[in-house]
Protein backbone atom coordinates (compact mmCIF):
# COMPACT_ATOMS: atom_id res chain seq x y z
CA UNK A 1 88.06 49.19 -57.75
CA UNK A 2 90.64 51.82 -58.59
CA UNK A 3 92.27 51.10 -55.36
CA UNK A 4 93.08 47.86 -56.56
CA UNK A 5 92.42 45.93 -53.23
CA UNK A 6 90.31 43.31 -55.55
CA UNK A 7 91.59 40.68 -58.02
CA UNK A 8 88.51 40.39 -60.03
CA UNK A 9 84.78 41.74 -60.11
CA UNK A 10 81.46 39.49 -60.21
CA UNK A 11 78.16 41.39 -61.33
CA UNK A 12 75.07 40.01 -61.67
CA UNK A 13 72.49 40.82 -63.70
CA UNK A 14 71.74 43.00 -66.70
CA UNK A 15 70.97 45.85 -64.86
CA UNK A 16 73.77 46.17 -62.56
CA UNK A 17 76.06 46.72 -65.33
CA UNK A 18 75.22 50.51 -65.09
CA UNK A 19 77.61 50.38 -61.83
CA UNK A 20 80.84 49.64 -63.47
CA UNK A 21 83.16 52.32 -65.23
CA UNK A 22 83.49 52.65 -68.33
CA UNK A 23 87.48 51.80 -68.08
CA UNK A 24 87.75 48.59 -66.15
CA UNK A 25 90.50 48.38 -64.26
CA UNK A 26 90.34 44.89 -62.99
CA UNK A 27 88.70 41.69 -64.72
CA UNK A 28 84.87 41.18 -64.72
CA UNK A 29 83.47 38.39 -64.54
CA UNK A 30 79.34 38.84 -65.85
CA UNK A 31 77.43 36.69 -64.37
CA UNK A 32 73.99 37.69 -66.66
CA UNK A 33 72.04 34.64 -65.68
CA UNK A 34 69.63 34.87 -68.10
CA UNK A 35 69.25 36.28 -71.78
CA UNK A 36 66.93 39.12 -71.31
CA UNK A 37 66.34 40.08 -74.55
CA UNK A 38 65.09 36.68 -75.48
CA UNK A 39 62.84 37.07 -72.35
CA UNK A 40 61.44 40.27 -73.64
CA UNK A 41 61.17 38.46 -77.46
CA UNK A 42 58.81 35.96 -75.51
CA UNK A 43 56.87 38.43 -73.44
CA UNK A 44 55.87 40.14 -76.85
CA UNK A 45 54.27 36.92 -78.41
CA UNK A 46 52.82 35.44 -75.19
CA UNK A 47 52.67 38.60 -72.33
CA UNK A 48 48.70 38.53 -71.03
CA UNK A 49 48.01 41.96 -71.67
CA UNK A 50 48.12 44.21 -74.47
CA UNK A 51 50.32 46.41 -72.45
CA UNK A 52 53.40 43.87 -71.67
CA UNK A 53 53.35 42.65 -75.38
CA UNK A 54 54.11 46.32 -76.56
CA UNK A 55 56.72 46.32 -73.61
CA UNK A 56 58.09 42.99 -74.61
CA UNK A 57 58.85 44.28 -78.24
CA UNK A 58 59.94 47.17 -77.72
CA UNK A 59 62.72 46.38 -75.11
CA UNK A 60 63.10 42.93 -77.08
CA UNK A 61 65.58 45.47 -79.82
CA UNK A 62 66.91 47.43 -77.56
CA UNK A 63 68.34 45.42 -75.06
CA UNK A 64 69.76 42.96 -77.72
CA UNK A 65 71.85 46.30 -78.74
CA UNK A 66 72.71 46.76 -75.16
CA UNK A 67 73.75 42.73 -74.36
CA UNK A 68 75.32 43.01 -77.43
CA UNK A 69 78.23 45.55 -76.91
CA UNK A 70 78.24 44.37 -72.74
CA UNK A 71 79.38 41.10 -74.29
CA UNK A 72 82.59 42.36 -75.31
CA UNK A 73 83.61 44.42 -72.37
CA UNK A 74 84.44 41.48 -69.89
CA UNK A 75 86.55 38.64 -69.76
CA UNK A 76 84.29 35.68 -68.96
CA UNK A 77 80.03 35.53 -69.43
CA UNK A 78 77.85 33.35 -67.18
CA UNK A 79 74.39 32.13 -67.96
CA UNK A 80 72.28 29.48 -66.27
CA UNK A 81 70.79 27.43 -69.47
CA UNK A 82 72.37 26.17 -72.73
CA UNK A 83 69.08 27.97 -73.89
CA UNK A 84 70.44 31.61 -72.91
CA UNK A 85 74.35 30.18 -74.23
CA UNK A 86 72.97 30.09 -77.48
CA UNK A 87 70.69 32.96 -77.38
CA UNK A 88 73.90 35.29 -76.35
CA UNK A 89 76.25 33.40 -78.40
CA UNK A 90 74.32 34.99 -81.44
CA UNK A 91 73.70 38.09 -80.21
CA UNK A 92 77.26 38.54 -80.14
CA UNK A 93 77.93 37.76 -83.36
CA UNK A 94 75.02 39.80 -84.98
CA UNK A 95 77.29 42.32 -87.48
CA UNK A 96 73.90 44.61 -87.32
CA UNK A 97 74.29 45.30 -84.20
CA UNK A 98 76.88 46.87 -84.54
CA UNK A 99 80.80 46.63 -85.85
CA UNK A 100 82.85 46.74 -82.17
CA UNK A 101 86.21 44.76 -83.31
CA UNK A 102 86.79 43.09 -79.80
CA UNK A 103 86.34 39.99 -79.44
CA UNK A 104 83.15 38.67 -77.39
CA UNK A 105 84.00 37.17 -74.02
CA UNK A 106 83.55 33.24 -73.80
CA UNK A 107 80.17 32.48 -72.63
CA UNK A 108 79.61 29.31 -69.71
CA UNK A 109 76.83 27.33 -68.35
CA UNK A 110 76.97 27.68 -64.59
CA UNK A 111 73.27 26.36 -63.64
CA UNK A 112 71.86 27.43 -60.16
CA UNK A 113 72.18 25.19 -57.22
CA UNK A 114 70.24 23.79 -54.99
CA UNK A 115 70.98 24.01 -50.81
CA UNK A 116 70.14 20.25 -50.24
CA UNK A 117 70.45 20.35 -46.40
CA UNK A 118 67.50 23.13 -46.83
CA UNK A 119 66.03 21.51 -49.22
CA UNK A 120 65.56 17.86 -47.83
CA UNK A 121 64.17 15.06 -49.86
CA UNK A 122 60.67 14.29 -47.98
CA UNK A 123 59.16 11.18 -47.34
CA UNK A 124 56.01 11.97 -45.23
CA UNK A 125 52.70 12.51 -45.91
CA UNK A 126 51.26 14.38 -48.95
CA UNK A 127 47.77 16.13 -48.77
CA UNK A 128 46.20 14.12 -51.45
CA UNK A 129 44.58 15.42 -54.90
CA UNK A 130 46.83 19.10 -54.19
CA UNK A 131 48.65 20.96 -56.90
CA UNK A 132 51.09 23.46 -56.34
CA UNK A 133 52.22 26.23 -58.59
CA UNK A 134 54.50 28.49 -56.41
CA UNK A 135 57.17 31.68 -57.78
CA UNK A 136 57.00 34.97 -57.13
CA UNK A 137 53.64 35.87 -58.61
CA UNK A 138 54.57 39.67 -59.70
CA UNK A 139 56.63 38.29 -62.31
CA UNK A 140 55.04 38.04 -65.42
CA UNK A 141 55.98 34.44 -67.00
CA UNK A 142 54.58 33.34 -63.26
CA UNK A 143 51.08 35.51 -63.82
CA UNK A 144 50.76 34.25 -67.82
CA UNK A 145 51.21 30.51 -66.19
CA UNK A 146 49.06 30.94 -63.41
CA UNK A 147 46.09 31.99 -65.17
CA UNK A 148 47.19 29.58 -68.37
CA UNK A 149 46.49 26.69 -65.32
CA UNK A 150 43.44 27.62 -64.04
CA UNK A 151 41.72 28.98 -67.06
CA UNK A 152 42.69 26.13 -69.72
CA UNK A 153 44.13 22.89 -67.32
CA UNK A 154 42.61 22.75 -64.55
CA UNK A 155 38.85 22.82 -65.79
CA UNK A 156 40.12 19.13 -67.71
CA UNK A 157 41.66 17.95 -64.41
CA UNK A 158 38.93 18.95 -63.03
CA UNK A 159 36.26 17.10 -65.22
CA UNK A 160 38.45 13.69 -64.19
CA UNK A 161 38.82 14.72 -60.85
CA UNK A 162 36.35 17.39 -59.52
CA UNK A 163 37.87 17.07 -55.88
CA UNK A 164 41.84 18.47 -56.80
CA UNK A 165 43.02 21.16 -54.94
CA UNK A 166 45.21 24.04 -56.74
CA UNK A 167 47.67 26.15 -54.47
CA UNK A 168 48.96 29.33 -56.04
CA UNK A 169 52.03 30.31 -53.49
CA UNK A 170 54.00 33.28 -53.52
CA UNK A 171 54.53 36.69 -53.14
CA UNK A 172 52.34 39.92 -54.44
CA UNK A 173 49.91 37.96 -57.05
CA UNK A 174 48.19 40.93 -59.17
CA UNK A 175 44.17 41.21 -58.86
CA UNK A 176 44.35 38.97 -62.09
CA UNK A 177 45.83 35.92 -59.98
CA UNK A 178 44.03 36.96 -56.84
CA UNK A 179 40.56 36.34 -58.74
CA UNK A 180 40.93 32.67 -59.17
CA UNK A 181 40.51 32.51 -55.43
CA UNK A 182 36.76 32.99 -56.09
CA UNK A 183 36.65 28.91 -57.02
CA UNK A 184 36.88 27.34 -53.84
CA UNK A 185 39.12 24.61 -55.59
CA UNK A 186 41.97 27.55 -55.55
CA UNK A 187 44.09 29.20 -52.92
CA UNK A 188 46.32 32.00 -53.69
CA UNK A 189 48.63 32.30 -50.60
CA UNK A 190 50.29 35.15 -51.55
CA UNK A 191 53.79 35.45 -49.35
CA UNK A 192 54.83 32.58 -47.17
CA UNK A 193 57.93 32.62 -45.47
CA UNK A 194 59.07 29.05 -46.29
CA UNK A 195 57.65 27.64 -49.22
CA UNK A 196 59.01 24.30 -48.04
CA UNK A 197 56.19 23.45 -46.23
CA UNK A 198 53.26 23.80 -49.09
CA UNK A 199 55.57 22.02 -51.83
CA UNK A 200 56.34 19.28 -49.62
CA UNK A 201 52.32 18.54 -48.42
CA UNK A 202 51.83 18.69 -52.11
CA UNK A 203 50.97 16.08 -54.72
CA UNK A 204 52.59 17.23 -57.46
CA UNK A 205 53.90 20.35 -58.43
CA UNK A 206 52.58 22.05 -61.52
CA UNK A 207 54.93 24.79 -63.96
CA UNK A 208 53.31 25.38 -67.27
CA UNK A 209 55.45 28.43 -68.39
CA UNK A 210 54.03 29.59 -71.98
CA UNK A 211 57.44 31.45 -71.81
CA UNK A 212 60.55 31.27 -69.44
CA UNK A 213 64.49 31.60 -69.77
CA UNK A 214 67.16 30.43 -67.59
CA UNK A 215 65.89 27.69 -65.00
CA UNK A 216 63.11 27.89 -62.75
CA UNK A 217 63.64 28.04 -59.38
CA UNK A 218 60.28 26.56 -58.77
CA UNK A 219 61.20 23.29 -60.50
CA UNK A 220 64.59 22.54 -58.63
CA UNK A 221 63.00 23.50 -55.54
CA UNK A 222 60.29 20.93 -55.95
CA UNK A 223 62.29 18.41 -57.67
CA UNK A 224 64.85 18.47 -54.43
CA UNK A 225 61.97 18.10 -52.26
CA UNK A 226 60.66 15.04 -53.53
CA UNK A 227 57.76 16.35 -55.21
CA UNK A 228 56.91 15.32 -58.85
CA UNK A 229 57.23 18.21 -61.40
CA UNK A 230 54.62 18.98 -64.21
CA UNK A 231 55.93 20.94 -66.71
CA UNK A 232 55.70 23.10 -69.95
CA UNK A 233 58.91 22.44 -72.22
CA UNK A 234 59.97 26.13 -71.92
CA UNK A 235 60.84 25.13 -68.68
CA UNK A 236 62.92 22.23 -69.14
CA UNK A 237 64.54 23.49 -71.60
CA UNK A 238 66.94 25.21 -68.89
CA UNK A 239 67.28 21.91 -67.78
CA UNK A 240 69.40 18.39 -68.28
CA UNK A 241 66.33 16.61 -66.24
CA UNK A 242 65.32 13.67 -69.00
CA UNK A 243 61.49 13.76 -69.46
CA UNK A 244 59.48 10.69 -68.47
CA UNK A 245 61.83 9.91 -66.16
CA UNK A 246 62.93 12.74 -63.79
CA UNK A 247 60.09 15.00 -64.63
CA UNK A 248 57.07 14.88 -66.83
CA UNK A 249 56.85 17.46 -69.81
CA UNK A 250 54.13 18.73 -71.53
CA UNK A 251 52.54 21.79 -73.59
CA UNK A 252 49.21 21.40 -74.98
CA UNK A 253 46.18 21.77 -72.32
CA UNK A 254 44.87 18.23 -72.66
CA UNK A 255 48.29 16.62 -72.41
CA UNK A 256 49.00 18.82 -69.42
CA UNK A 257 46.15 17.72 -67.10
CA UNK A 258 46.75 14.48 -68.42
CA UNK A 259 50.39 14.05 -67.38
CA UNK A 260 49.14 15.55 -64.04
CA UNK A 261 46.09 12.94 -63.57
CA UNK A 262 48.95 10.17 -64.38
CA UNK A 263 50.58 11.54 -61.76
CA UNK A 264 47.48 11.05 -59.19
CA UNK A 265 46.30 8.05 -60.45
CA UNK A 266 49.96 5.87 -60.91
CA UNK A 267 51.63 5.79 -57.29
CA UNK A 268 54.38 3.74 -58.69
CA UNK A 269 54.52 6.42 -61.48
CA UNK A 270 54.86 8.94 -58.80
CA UNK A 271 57.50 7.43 -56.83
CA UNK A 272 59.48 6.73 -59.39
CA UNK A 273 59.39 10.57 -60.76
CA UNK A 274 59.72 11.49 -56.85
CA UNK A 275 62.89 9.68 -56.74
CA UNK A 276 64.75 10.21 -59.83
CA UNK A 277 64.02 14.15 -59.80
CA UNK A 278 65.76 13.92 -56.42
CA UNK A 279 68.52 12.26 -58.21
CA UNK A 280 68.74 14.58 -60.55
CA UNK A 281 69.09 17.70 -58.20
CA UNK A 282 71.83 15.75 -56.42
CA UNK A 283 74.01 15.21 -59.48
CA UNK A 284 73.34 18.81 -61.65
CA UNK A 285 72.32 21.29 -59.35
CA UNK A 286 74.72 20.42 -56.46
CA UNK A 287 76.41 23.70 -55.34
CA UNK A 288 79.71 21.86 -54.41
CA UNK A 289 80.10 20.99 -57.87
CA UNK A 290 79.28 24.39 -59.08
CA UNK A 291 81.51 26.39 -56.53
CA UNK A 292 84.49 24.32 -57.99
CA UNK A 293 83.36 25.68 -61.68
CA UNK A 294 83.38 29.08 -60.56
CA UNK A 295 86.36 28.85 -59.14
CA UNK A 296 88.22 27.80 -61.97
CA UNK A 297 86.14 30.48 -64.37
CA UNK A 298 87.53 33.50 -61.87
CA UNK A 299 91.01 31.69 -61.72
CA UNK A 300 91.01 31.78 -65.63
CA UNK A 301 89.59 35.25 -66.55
CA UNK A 302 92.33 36.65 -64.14
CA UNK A 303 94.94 34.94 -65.52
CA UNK A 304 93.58 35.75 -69.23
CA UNK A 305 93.57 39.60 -67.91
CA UNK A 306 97.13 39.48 -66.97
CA UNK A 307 98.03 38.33 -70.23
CA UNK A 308 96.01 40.66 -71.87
CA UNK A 309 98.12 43.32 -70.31
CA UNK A 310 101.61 41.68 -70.45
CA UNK A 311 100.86 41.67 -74.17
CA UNK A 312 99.80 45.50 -74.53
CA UNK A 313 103.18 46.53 -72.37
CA UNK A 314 105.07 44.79 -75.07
């Protein structure tokens, strides 16, 4: 950086921001995805153990501090939802978090995208009566919604439909996830190389987040593939998908496994949430689109850096 061979810097992520100097001498560009204090805030009212609740609260207050002064040290702020927008929007202009004079950097929605050649809409065969909840199961919103499923949905699916199938796929589940492999109704895959294969073969795929940020992976993924999304509203809320039409949304247990039965049962129902999630990926999460965006967001934070400067020479 202080050979100046660069125009502009893009770091991701909270914790990479320990990499940077503490005098920047080009313009940053933070790209922090998510709000991670609200993250924490939600891990200390809904983490499954006694252990990430205490973690959750803790780091809930200090890492507001931390986003807090990190907001006014670059020139432009990504995030992924409107959700996180807001979150960091008042964050940065909480007085008791301290009194820093500069102004906080304009904050943007850039929402992921989805590779649609990789992910291909599919229109063969589905392995009937088969759930799929995939992510990568060390995270902790994935282990709180995996057990959440099996412990409080699936036994009302299952009193409807004894003969559903529940696929738990990704990588490093803790014992706690693992254990739910003792019904014979569940299969926890732990790491596949392409997850393409089990969310396409499935019915419908399942994401009942008690507590998310950002947008879920998981969702897009599924939605691009063709295969109907169930979901908690902490999950669409990092999304523009309309419910009832591109996905289904639901919180409470019973209205859970009933969205999902509605779902099985309603093949017009299906295609129709099949096809318009599709849709959906096509127009929001199409990386073209977003590649343009980002574009224009470097263009203007260097631009807004030179001017910056012009104006201190004077």
């Amino acid at each position: 950086m202080a050979g100046g061979d660069f125009d502009l810097v893009h770091v991701e992520f909270i914790r990479a921001l320990g990499a940077l100097p503490k005098q920047l001498p080009l313009p940053v560009v933070w790209d922090a995805v998510d709000c991670i204090s609200l993250l924490y805030e939600q891990g200390a009212k809904y983490g499954v153990t006694p252990m990430l609740r205490f973690i959750g609260k803790r780091e809930a207050s200090r890492t507001r501090a931390y986003e807090h002064t990190q907001l006014r040290r670059f020139q432009h702020v990504l995030v992924t939802s409107p959700r996180d927008q807001q979150a960091l929007s008042a964050i940065a202009q909480d007085a008791r978090l301290g009194e820093d004079k500069r102004p906080p950097a304009p904050i943007t929605v850039l929402p992921h995208g989805v590779d649609q050649e990789y992910y291909q809409y599919y229109q063969g065969e589905r392995q009937p009566d088969t759930l799929i909840f995939s992510g990568k199961m060390s995270f902790h919103a994935n282990v709180a919604g995996a057990l959440h499923l099996a412990k409080n949905i699936m036994p009302l699916i299952w009193r409807e439909r004894p003969q559903v199938r529940l696929v738990i796929a990704g990588s490093k589940p803790p014992a706690s996830v693992r254990s739910l492999a003792r019904d014979p109704r569940v299969g926890v895959t732990g790491y596949i190389d392409d997850l393409r294969s089990s969310i396409r073969e499935a019915h419908v795929a399942v994401c009942p987040l008690p507590y998310a940020v950002g947008v879920q992976n998981k969702a897009l993924e599924a939605m691009a593939l063709g295969t109907p999304v169930v979901a908690s509203s902490h999950v669409t809320a990092g999304l523009k998908a309309v419910p009832g039409q591109d996905i289904l949304v639901a919180d409470e247990p019973e209205l859970f496994a009933q969205a999902v039965l509605c779902l099985l049962d309603d093949q017009a129902l299906w295609q129709m949430i099949s096809q318009n999630g599709h849709m959906y990926i096509e127009k929001h999460h199409n990386w073209k689109h977003i590649v343009n965006d980002l574009t224009s967001i470097y263009a203007q934070s260097i631009y807004d850096n030179n001017a910056s400067l012009f104006a201190q020479e004077r």
